[in-house]
N, C-alpha and C. Protein backbone atom coordinates (compact mmCIF):
# COMPACT_ATOMS: atom_id res chain seq x y z
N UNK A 1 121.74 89.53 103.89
CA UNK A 1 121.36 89.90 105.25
C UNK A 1 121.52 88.71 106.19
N UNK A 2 121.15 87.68 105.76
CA UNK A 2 121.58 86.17 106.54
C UNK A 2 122.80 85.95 106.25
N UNK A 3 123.92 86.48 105.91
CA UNK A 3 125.34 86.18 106.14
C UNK A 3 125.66 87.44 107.12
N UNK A 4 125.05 88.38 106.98
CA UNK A 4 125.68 89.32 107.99
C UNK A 4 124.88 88.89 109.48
N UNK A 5 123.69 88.30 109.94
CA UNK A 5 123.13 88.02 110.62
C UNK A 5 124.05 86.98 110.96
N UNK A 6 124.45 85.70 110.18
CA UNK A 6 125.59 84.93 110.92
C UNK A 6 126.97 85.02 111.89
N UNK A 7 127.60 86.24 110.77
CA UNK A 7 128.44 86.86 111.45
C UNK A 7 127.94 87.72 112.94
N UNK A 8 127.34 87.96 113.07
CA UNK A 8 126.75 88.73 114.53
C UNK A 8 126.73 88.13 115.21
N UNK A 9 126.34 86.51 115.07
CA UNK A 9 126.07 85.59 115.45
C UNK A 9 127.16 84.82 116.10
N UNK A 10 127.87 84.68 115.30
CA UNK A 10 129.45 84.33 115.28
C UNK A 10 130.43 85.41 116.47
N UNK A 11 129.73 86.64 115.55
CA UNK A 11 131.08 87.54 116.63
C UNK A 11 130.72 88.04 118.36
N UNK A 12 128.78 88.22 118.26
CA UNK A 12 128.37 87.90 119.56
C UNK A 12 127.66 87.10 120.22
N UNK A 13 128.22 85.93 120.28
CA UNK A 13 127.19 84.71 120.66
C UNK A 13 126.09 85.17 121.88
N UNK A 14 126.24 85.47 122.84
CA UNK A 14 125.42 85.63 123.73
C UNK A 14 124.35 86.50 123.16
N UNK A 15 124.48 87.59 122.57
CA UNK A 15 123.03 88.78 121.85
C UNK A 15 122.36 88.04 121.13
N UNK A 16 123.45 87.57 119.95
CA UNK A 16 122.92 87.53 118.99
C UNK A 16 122.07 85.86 118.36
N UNK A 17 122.94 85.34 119.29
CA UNK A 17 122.70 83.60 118.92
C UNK A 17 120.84 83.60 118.48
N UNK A 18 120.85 82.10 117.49
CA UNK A 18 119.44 82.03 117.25
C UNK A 18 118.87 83.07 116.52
N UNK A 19 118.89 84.55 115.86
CA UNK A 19 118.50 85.43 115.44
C UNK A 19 118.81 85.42 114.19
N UNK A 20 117.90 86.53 113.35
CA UNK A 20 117.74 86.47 111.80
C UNK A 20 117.00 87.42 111.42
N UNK A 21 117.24 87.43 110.47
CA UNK A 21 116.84 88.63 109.51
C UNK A 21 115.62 88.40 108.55
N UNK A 22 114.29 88.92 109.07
CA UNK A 22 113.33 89.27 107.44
C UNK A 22 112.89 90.01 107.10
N UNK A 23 113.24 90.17 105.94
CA UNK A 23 113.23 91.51 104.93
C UNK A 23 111.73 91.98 104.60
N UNK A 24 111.43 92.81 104.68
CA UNK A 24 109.51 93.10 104.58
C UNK A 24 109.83 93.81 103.24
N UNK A 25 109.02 93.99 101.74
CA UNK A 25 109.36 95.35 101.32
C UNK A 25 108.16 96.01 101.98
N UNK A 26 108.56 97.64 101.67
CA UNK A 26 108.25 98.47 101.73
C UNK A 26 106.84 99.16 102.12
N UNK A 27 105.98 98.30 100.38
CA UNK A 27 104.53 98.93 100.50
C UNK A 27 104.37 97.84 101.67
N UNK A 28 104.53 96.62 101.63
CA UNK A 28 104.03 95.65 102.49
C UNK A 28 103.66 96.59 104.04
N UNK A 29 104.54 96.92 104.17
CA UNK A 29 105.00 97.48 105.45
C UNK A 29 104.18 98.65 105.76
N UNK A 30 104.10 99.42 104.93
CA UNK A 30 103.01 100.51 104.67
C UNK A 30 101.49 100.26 104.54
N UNK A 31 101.15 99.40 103.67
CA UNK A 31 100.10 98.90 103.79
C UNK A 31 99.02 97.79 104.19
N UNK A 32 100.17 97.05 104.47
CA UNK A 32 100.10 95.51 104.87
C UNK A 32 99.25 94.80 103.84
N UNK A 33 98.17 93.98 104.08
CA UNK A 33 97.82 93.05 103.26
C UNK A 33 96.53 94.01 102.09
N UNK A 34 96.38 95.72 102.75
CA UNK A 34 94.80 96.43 102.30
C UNK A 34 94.95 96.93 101.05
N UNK A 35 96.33 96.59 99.93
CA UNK A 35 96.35 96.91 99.07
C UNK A 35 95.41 97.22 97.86
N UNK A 36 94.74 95.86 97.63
CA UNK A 36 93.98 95.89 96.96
C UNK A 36 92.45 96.55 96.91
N UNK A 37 92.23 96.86 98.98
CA UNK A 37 91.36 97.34 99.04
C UNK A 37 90.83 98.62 99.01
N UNK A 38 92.48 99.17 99.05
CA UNK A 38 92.27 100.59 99.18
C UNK A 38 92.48 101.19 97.29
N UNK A 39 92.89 100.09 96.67
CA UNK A 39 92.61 100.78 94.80
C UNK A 39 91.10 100.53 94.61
N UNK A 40 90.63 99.37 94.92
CA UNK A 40 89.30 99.32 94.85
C UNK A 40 88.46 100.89 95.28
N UNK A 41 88.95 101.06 96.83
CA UNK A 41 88.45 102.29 97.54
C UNK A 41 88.37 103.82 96.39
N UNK A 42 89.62 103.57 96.06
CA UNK A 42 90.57 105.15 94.75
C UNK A 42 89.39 105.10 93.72
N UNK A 43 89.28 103.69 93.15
CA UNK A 43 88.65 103.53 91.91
C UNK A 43 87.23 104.34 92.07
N UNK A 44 86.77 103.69 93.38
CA UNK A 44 85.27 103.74 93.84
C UNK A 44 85.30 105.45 93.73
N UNK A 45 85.40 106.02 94.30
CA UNK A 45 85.81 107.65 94.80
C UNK A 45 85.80 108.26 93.50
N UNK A 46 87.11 107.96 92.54
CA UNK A 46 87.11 108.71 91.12
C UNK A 46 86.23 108.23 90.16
N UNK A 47 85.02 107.22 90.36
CA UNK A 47 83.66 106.98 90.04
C UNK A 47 82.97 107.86 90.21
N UNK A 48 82.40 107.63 91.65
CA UNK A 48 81.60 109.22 92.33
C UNK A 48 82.23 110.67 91.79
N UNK A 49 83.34 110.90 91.70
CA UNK A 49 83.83 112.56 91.36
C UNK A 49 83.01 112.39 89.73
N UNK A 50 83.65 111.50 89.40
CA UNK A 50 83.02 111.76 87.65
C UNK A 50 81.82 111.62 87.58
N UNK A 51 80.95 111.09 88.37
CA UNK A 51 78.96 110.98 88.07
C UNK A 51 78.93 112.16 88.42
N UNK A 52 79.51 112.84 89.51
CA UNK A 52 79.38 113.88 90.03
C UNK A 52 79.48 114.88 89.37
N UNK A 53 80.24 115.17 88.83
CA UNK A 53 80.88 116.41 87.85
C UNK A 53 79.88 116.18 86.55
N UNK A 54 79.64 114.76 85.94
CA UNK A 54 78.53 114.75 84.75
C UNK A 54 77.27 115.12 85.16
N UNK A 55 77.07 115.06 86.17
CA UNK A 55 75.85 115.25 86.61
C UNK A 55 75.32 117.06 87.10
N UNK A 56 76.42 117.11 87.33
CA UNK A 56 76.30 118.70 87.33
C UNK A 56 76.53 119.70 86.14
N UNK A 57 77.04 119.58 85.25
CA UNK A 57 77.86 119.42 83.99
C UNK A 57 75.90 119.50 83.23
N UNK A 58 75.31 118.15 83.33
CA UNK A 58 74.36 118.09 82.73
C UNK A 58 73.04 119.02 83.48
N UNK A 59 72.73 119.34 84.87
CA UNK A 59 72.13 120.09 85.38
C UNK A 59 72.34 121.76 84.41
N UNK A 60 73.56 121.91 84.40
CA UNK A 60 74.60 122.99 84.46
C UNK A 60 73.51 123.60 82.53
N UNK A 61 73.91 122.62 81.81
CA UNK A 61 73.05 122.47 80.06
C UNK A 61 71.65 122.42 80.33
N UNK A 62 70.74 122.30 81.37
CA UNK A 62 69.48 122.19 81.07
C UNK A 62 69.35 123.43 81.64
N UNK A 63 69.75 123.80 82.62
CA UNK A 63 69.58 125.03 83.24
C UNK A 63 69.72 126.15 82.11
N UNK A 64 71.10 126.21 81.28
CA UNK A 64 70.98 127.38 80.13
C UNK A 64 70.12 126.96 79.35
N UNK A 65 69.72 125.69 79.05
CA UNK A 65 68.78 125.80 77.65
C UNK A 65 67.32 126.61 78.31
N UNK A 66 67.22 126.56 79.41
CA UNK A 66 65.98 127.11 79.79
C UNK A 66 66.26 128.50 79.98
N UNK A 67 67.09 128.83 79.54
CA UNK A 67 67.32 130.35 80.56
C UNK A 67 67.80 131.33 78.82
N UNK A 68 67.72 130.45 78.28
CA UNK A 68 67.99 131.07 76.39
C UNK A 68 67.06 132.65 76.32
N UNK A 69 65.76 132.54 76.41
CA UNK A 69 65.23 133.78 76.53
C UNK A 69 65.71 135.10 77.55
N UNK A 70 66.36 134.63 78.81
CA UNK A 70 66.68 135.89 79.73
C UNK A 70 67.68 135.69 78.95
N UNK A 71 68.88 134.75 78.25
CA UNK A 71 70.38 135.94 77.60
C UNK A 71 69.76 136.53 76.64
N UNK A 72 68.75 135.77 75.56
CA UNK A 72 68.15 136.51 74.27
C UNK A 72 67.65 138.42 75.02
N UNK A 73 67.14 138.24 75.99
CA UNK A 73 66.97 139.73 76.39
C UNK A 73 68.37 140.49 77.03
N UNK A 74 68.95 139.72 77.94
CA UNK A 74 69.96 140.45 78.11
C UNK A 74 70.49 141.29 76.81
N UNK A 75 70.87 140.25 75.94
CA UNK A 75 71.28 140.66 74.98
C UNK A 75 70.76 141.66 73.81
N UNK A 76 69.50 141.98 73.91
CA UNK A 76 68.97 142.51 73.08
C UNK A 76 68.94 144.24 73.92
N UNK A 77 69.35 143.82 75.48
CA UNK A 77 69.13 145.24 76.00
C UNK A 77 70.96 145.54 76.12
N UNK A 78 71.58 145.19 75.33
CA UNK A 78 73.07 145.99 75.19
C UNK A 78 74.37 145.11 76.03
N UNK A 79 73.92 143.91 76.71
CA UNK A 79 74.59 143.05 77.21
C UNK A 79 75.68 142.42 76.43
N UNK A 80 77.43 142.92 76.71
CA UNK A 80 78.01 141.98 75.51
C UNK A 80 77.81 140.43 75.60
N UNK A 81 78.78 140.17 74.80
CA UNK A 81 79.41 138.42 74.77
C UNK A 81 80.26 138.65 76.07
N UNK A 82 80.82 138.94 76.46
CA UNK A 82 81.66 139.05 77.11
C UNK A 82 81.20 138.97 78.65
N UNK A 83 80.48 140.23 78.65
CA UNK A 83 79.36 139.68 79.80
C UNK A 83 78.54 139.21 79.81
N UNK A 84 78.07 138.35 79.08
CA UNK A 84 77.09 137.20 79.39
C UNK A 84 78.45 136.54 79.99
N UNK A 85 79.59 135.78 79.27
CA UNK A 85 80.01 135.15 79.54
C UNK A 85 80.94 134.98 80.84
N UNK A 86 81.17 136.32 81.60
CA UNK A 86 81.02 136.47 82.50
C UNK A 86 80.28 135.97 83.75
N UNK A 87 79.10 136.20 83.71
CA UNK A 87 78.10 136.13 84.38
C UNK A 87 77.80 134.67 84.87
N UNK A 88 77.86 133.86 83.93
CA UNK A 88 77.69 132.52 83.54
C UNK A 88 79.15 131.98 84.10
N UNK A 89 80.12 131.93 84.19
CA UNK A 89 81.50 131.54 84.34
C UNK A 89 81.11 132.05 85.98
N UNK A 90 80.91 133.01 86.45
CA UNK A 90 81.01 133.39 87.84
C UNK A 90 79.83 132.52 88.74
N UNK A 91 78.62 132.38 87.73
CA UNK A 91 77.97 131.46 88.60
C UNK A 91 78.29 129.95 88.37
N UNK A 92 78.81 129.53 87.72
CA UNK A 92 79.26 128.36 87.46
C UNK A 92 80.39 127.88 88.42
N UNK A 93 81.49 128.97 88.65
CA UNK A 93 82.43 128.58 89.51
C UNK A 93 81.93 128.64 91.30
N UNK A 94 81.05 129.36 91.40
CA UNK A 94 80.36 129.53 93.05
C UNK A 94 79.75 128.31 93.02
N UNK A 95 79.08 127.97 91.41
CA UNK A 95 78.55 126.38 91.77
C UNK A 95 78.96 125.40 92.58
N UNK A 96 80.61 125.18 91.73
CA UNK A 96 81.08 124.25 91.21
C UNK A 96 82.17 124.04 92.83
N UNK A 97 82.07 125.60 93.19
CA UNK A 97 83.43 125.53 94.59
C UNK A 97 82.44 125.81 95.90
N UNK A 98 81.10 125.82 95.47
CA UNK A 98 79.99 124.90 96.91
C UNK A 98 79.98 123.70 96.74
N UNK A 99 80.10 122.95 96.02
CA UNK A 99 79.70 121.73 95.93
C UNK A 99 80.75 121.07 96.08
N UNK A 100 82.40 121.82 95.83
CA UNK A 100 83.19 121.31 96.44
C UNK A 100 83.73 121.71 97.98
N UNK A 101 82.73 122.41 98.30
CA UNK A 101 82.81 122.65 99.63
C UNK A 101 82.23 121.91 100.61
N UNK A 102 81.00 121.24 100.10
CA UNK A 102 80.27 120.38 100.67
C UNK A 102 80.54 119.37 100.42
N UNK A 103 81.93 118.71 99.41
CA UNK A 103 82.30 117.51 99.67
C UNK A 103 83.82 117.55 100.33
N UNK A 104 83.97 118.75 100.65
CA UNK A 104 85.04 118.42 101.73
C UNK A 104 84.60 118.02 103.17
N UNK A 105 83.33 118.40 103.63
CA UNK A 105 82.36 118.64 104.41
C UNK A 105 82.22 116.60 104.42
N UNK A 106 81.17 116.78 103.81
CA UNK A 106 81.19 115.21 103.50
C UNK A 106 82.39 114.14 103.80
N UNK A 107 83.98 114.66 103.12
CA UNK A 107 84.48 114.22 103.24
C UNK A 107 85.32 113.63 104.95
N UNK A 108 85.15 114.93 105.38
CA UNK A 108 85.82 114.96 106.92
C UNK A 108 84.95 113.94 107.56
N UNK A 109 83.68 113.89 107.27
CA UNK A 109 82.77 113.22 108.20
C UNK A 109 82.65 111.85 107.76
N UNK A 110 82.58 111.35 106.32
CA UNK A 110 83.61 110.38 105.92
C UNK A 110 84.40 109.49 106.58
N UNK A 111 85.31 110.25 106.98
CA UNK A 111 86.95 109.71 107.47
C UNK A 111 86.60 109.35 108.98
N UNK A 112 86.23 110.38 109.43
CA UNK A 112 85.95 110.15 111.04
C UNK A 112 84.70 108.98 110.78
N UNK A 113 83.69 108.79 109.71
CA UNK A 113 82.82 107.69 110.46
C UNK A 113 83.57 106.20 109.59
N UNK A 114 84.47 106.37 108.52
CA UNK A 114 85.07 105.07 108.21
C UNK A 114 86.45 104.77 109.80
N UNK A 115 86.71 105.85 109.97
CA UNK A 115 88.55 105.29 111.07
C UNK A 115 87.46 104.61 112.19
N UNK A 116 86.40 104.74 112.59
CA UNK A 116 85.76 104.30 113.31
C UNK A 116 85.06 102.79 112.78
N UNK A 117 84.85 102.39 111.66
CA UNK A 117 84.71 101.00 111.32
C UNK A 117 85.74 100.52 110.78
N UNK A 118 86.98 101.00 110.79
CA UNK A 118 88.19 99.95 110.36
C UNK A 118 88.78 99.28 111.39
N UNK A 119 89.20 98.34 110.80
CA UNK A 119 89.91 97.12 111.97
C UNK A 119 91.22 98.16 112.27
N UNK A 120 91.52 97.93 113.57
CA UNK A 120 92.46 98.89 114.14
C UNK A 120 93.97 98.37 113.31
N UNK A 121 94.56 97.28 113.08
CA UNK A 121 95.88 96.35 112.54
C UNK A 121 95.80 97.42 111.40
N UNK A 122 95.16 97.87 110.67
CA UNK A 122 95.87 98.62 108.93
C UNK A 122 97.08 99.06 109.84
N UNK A 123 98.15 99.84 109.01
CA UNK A 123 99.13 100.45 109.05
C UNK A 123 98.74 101.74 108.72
N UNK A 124 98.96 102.67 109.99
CA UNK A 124 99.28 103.66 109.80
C UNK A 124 97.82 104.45 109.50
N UNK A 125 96.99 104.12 110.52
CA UNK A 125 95.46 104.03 110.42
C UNK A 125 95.19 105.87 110.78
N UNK A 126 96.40 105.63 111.81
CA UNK A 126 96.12 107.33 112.64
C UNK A 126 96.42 108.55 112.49
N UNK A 127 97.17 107.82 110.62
CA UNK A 127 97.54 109.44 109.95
C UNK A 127 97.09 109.77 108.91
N UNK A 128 95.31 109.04 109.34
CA UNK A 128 94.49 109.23 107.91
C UNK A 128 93.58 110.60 108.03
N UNK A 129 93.60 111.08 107.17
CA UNK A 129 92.96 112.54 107.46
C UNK A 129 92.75 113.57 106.13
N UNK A 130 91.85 114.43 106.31
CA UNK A 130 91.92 115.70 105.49
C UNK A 130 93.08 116.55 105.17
N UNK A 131 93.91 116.59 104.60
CA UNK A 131 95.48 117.02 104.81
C UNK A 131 94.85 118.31 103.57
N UNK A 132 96.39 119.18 103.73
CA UNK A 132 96.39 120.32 102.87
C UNK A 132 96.49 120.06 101.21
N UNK A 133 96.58 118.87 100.84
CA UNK A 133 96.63 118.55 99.96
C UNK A 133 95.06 117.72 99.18
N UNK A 134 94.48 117.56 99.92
CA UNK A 134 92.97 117.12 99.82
C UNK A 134 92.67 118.34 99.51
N UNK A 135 92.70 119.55 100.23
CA UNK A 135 92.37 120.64 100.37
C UNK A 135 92.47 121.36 98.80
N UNK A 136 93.89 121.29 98.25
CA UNK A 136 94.73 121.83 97.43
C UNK A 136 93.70 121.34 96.03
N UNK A 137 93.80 119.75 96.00
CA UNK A 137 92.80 119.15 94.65
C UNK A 137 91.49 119.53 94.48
N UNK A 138 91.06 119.38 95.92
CA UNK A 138 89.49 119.72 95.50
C UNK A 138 89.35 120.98 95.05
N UNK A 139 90.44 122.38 95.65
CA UNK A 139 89.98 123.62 95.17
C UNK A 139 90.55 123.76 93.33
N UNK A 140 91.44 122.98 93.05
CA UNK A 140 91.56 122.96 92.29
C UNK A 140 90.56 122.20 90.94
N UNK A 141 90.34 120.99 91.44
CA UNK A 141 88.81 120.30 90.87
C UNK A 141 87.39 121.57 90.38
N UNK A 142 87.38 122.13 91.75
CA UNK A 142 85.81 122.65 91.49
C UNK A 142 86.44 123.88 90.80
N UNK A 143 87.26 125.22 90.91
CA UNK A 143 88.00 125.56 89.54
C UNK A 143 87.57 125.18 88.51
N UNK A 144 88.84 124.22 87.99
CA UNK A 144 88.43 123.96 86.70
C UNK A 144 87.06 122.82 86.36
N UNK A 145 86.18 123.01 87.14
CA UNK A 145 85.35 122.00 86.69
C UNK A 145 83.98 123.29 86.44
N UNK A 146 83.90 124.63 86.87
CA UNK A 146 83.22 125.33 86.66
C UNK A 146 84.15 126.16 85.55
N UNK A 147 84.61 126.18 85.34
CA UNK A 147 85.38 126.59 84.14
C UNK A 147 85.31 126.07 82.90
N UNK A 148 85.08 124.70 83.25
CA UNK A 148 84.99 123.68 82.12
C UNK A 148 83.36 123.70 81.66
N UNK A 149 82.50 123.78 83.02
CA UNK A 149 81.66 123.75 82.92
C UNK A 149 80.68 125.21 81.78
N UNK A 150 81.31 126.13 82.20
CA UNK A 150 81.47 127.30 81.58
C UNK A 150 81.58 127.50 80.07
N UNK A 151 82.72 126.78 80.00
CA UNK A 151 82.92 126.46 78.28
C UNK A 151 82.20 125.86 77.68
N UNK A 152 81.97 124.47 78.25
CA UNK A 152 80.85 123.87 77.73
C UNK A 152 79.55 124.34 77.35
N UNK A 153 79.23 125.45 78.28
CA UNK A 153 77.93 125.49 77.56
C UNK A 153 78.04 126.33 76.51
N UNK A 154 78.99 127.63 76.68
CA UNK A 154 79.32 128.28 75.40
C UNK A 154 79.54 127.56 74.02
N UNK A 155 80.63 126.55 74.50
CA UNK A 155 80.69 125.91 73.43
C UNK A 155 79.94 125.65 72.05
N UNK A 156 79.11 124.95 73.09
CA UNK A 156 77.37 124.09 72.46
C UNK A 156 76.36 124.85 71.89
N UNK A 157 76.34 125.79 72.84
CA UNK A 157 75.52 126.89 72.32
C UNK A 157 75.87 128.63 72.06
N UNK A 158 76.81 128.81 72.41
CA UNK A 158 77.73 129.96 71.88
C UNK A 158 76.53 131.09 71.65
N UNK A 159 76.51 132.05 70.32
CA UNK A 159 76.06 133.08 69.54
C UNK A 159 74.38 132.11 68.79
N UNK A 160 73.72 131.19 69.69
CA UNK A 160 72.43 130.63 68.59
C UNK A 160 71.48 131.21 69.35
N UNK A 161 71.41 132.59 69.82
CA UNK A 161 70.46 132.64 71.21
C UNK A 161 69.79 133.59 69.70
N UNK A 162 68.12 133.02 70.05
CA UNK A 162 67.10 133.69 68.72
C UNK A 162 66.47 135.01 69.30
């Protein structure tokens, strides 16, 4: 790039004289120096999702162990496997896709109160946002995380209802 910068130089003295070429890469340019702060940021975030999800996950197990006697009756009044497991999977996923509703919620308000304490210089500060793709994971997250959640308790405790 500094030999073709010479030549310019060479072929239009008046534009070009004194001028030069520096090469930025890419992320630089994209992110400038916040690299490190924004994996820190990723790390921090997919911390919180996972306390989050264990923590509900574990709400999710104390709640059926207490609730063993209403399936023991369901079940004793003609209720299959099938619909218990039903029942349990449907409230698990309304759980699981409020709570990811309320952290999209969270999230928007988030963004608008961090773009408001960041130093204005980041790169590319003003195309930070809730996009359709935030949208896309989380519905997909709380899905399979009441799904998972679902299994789990079957799992664990399946057919031991006395």
């Amino acid at each position: 790039m500094n030999t073709i910068a010479e030549r310019l130089a060479k072929d239009y003295p008046d534009s070009n004289a004194g001028t030069g070429v520096v090469l930025v890469p890419l992320r630089t340019q994209m992110i400038g120096n916040y690299q490190r702060s924004l994996v820190v940021l990723l790390v921090a975030v997919g911390f919180i999702l996972l306390i989050a999800c264990a923590n509900v996950a574990n709400l999710m197990m104390a709640r059926t162990a207490a609730r063993d006697r209403e399936i023991a009756i369901r079940r004793a009044m003609g209720a299959g496997q099938w619909r218990l497991i039903r029942q349990m999977l449907t409230e698990s996923v309304l759980l699981s896709t409020s709570g990811g509703l309320m952290g999209l919620l969270l999230a928007t308000w988030g963004v608008q109160l961090l773009l408001g304490l960041m130093p204005k210089d980041i790169p590319r500060l003003e195309g930070v946002s809730v996009d359709r793709w935030a949208l896309l994971f989380t519905f997909v997250i709380s899905i399979a995380t009441g799904c998972c959640l679902d299994w789990r308790r079957h799992g664990t405790r399946g057919n031991s209802v006395e």
